[in-house]
N, C-alpha and C. Protein backbone atom coordinates (compact mmCIF):
# COMPACT_ATOMS: atom_id res chain seq x y z
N UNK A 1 22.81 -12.47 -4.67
CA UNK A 1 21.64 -13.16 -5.20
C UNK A 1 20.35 -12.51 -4.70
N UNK A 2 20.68 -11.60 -4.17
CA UNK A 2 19.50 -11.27 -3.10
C UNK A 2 18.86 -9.42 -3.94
N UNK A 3 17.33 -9.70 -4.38
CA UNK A 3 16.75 -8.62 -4.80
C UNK A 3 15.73 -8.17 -4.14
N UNK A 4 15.01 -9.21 -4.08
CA UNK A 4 13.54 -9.36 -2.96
C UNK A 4 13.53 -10.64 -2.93
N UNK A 5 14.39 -11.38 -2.34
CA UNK A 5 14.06 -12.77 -1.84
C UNK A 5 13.90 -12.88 -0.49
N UNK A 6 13.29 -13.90 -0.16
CA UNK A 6 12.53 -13.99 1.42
C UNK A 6 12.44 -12.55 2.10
N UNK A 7 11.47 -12.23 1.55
CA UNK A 7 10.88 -11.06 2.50
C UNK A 7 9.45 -11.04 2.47
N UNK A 8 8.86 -11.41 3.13
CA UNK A 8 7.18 -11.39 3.64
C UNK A 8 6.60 -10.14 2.45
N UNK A 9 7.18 -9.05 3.29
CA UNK A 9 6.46 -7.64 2.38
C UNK A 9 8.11 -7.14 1.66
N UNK A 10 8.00 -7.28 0.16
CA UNK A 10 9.02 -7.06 -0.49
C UNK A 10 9.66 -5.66 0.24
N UNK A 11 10.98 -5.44 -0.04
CA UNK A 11 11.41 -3.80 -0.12
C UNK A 11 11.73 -3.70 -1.68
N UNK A 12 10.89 -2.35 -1.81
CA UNK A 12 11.11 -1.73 -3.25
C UNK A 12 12.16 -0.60 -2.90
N UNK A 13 13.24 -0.83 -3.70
CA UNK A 13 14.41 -0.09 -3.73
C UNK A 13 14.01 1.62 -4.44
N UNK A 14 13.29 1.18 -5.22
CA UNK A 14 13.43 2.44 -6.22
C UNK A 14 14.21 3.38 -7.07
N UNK A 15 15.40 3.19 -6.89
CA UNK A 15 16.50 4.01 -7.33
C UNK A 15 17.69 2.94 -7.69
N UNK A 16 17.29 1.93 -8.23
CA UNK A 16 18.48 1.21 -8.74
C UNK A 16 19.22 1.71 -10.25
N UNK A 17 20.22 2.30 -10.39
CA UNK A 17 20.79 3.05 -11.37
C UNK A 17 22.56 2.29 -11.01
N UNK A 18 23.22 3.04 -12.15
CA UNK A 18 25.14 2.70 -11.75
C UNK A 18 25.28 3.33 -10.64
N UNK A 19 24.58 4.37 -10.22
CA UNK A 19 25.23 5.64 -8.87
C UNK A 19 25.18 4.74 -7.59
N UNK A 20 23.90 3.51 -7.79
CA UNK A 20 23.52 3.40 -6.46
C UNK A 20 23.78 1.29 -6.41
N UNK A 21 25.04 0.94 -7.06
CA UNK A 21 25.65 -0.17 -6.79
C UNK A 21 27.00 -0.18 -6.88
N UNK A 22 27.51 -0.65 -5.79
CA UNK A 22 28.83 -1.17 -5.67
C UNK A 22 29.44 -2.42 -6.02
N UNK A 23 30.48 -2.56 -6.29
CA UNK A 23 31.01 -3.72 -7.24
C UNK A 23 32.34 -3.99 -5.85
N UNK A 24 31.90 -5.60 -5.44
CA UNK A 24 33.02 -5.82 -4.53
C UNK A 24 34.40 -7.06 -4.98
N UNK A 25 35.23 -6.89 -4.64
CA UNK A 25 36.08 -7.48 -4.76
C UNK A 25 35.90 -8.91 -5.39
N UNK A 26 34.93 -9.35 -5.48
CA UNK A 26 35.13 -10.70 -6.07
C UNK A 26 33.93 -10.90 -7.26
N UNK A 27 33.72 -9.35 -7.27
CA UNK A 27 32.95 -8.57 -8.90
C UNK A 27 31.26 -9.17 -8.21
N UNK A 28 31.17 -9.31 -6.77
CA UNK A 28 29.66 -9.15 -6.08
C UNK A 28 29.21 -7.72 -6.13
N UNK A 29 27.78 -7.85 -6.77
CA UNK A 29 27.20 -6.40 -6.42
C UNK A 29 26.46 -6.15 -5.94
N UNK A 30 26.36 -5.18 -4.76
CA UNK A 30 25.93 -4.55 -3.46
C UNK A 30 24.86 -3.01 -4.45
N UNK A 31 23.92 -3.31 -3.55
CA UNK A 31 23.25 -2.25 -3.90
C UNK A 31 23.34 -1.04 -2.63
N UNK A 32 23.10 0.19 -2.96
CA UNK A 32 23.71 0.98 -2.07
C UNK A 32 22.65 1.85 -1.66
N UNK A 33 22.55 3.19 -1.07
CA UNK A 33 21.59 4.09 -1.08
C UNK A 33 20.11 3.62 -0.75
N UNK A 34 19.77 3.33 0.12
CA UNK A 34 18.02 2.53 0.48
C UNK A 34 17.34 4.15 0.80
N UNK A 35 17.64 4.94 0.82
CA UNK A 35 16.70 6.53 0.94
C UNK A 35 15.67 6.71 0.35
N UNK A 36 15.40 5.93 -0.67
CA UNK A 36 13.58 6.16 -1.57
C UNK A 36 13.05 4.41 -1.16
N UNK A 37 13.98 3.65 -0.70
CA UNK A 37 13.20 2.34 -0.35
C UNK A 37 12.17 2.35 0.35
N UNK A 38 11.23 1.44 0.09
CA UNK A 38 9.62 1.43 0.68
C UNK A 38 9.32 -0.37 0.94
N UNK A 39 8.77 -0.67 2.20
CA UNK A 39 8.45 -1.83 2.28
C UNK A 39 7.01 -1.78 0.90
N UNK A 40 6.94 -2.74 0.22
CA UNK A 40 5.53 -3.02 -0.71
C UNK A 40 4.47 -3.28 0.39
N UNK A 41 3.49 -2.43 0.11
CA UNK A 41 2.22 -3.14 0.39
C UNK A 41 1.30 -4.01 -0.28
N UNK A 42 1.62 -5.45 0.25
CA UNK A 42 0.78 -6.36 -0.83
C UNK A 42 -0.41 -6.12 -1.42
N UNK A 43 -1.04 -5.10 0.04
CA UNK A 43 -3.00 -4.79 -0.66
C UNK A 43 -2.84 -3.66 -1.34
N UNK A 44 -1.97 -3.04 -1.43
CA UNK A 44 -2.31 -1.77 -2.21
C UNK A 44 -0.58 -1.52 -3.23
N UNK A 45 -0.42 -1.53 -4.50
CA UNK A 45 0.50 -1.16 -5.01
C UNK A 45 0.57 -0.13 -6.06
N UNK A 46 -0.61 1.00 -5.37
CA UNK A 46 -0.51 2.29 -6.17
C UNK A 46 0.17 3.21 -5.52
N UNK A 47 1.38 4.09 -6.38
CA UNK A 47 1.83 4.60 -5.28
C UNK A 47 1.63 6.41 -6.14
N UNK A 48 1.64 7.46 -5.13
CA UNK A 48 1.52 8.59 -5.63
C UNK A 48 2.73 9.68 -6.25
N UNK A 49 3.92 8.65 -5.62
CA UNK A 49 5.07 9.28 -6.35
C UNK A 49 6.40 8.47 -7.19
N UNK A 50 6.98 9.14 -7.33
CA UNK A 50 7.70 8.09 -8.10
C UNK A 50 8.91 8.58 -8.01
N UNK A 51 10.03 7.99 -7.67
CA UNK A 51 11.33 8.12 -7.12
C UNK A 51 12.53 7.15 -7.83
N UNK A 52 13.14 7.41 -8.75
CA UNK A 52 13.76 6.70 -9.85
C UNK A 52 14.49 7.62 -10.79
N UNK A 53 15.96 7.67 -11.21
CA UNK A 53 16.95 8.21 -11.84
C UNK A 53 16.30 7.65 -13.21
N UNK A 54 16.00 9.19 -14.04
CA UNK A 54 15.49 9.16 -14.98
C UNK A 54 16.45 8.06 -15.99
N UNK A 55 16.08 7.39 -16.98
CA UNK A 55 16.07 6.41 -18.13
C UNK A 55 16.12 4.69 -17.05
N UNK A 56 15.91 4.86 -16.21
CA UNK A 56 16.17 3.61 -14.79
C UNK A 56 14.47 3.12 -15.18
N UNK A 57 13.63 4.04 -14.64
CA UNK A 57 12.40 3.39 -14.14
C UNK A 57 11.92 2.62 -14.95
N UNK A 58 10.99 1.63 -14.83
CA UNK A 58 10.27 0.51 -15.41
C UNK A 58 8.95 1.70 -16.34
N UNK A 59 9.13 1.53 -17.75
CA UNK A 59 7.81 2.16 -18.16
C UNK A 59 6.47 2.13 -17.78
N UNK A 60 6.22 0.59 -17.42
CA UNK A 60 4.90 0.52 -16.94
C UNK A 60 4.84 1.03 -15.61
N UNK A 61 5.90 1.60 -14.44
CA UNK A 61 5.45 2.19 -13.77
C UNK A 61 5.49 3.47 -14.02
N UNK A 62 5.62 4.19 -14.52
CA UNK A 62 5.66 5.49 -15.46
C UNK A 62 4.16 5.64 -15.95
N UNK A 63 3.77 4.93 -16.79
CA UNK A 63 2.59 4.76 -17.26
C UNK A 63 0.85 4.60 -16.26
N UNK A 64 1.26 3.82 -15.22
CA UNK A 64 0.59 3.19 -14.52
C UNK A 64 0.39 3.52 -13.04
N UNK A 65 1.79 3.90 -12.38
CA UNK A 65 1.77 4.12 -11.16
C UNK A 65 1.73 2.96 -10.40
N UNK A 66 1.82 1.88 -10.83
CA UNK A 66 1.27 0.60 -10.42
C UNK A 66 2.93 0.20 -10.07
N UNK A 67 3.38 -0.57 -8.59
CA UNK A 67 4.25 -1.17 -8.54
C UNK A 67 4.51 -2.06 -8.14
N UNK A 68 5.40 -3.27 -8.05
CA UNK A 68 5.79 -4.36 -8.15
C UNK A 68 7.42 -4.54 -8.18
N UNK A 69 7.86 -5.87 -7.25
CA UNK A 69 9.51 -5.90 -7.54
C UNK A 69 10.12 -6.13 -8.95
N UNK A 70 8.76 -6.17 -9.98
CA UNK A 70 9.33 -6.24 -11.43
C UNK A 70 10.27 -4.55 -11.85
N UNK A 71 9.70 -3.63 -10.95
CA UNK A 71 10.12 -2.33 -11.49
C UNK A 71 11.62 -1.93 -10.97
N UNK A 72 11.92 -2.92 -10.00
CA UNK A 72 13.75 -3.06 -9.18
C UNK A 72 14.03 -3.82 -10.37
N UNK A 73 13.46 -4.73 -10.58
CA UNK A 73 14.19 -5.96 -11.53
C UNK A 73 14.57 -5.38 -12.92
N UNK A 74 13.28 -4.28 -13.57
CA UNK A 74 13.61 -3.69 -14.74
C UNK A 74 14.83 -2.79 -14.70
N UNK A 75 14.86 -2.14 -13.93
CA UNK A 75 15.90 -0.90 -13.30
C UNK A 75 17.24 -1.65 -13.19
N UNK A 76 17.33 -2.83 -12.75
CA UNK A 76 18.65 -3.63 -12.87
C UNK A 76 19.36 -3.98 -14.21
N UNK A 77 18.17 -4.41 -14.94
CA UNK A 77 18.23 -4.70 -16.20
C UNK A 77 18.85 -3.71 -16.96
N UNK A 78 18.40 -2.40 -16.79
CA UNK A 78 18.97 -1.22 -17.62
C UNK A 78 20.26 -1.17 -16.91
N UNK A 79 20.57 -1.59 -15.78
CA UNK A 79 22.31 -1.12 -15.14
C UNK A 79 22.81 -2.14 -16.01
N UNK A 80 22.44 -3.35 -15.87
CA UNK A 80 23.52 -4.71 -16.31
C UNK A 80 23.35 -4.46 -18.30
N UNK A 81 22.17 -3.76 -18.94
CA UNK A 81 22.54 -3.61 -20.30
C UNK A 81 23.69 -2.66 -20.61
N UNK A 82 23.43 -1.43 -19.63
CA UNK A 82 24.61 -0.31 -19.61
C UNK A 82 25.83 -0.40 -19.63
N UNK A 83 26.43 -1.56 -18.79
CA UNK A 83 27.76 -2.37 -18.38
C UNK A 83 28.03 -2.75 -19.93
N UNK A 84 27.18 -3.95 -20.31
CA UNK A 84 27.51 -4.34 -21.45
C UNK A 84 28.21 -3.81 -22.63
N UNK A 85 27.14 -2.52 -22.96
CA UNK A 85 27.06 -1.46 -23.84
C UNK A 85 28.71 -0.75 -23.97
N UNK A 86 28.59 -0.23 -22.67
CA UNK A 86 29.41 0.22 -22.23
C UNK A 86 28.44 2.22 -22.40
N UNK A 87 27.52 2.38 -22.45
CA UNK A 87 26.57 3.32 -22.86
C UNK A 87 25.69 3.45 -21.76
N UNK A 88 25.11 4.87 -21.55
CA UNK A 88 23.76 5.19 -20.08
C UNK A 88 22.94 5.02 -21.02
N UNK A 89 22.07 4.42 -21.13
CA UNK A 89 20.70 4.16 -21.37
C UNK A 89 20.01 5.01 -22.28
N UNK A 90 20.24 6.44 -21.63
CA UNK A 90 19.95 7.63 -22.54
C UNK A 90 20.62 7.55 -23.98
N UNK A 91 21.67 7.15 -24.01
CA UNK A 91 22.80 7.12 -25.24
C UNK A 91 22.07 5.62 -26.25
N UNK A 92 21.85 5.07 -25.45
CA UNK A 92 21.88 3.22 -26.22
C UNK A 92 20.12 3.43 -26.89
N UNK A 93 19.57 4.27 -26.48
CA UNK A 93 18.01 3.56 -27.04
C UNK A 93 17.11 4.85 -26.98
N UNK A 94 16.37 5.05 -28.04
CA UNK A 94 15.30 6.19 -28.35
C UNK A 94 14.73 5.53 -27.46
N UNK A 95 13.72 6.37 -26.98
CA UNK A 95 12.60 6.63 -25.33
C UNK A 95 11.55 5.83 -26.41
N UNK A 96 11.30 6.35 -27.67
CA UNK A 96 9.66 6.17 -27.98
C UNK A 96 9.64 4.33 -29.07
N UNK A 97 11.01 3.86 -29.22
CA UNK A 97 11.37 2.44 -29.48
C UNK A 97 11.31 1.33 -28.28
N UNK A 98 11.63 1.76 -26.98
CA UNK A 98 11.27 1.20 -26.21
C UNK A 98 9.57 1.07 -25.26
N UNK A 99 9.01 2.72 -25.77
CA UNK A 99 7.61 2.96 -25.35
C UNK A 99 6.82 2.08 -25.75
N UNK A 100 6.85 1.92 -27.80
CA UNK A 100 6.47 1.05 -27.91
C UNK A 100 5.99 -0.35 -27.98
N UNK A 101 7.22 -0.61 -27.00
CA UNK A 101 7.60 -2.48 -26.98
C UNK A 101 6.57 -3.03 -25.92
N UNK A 102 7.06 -1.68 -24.65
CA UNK A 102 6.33 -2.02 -23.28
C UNK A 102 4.85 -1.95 -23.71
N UNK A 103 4.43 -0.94 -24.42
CA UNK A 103 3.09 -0.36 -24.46
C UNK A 103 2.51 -1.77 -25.35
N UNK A 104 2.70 -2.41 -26.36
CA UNK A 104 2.35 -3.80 -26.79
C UNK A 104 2.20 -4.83 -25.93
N UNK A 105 3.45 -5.13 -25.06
CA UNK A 105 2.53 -5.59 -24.30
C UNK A 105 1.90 -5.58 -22.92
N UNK A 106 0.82 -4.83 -22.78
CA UNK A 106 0.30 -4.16 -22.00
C UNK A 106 -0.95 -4.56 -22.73
């Protein structure tokens, strides 16, 4: 249950993709790999790089540079649609059908 819950200054994972979760025995999933994780800084959430398994990252941080635990949460979202699919992300959806969705609303 745990993404960024109770933590004062969130940790941004950054690299949430299939490579970097484990699936345990009672189908709980463990996220793995914390090597690009960053505590958030509440006063400042511009960051100068960007560290994320390409078709993973949140567009608006792509766009923006701007981050937030919405951009772990989006990045999850694309693992748990992938499962579904049974498809990587790259396969399931043109780049510039989804550009547009985010970029509306923005």
């Amino acid at each position: 249950a745990y993404l960024h819950h109770d933590c004062s200054s969130p940790i941004i994972h950054r690299d949430i993709s299939l490579n970097n979760i484990l699936l345990e025995g009672e189908y709980e999933l463990r996220l793995s790999y914390f090597g690009t994780a960053r505590l958030l800084n509440l006063n400042s959430s511009h960051w100068t790089t960007i560290a994320s398994s390409y078709g993973y990252i949140a567009l608006e941080l792509a766009l923006t540079m701007r981050v937030t635990t919405k951009c772990d949460v989006f990045s999850f979202g694309v693992v748990a649609l992938e499962i579904m699919m049974g498809k990587q992300s790259r396969e399931a959806f043109e780049l510039s059908v989804i550009n547009n969705i985010v970029i509306k609303q923005h």
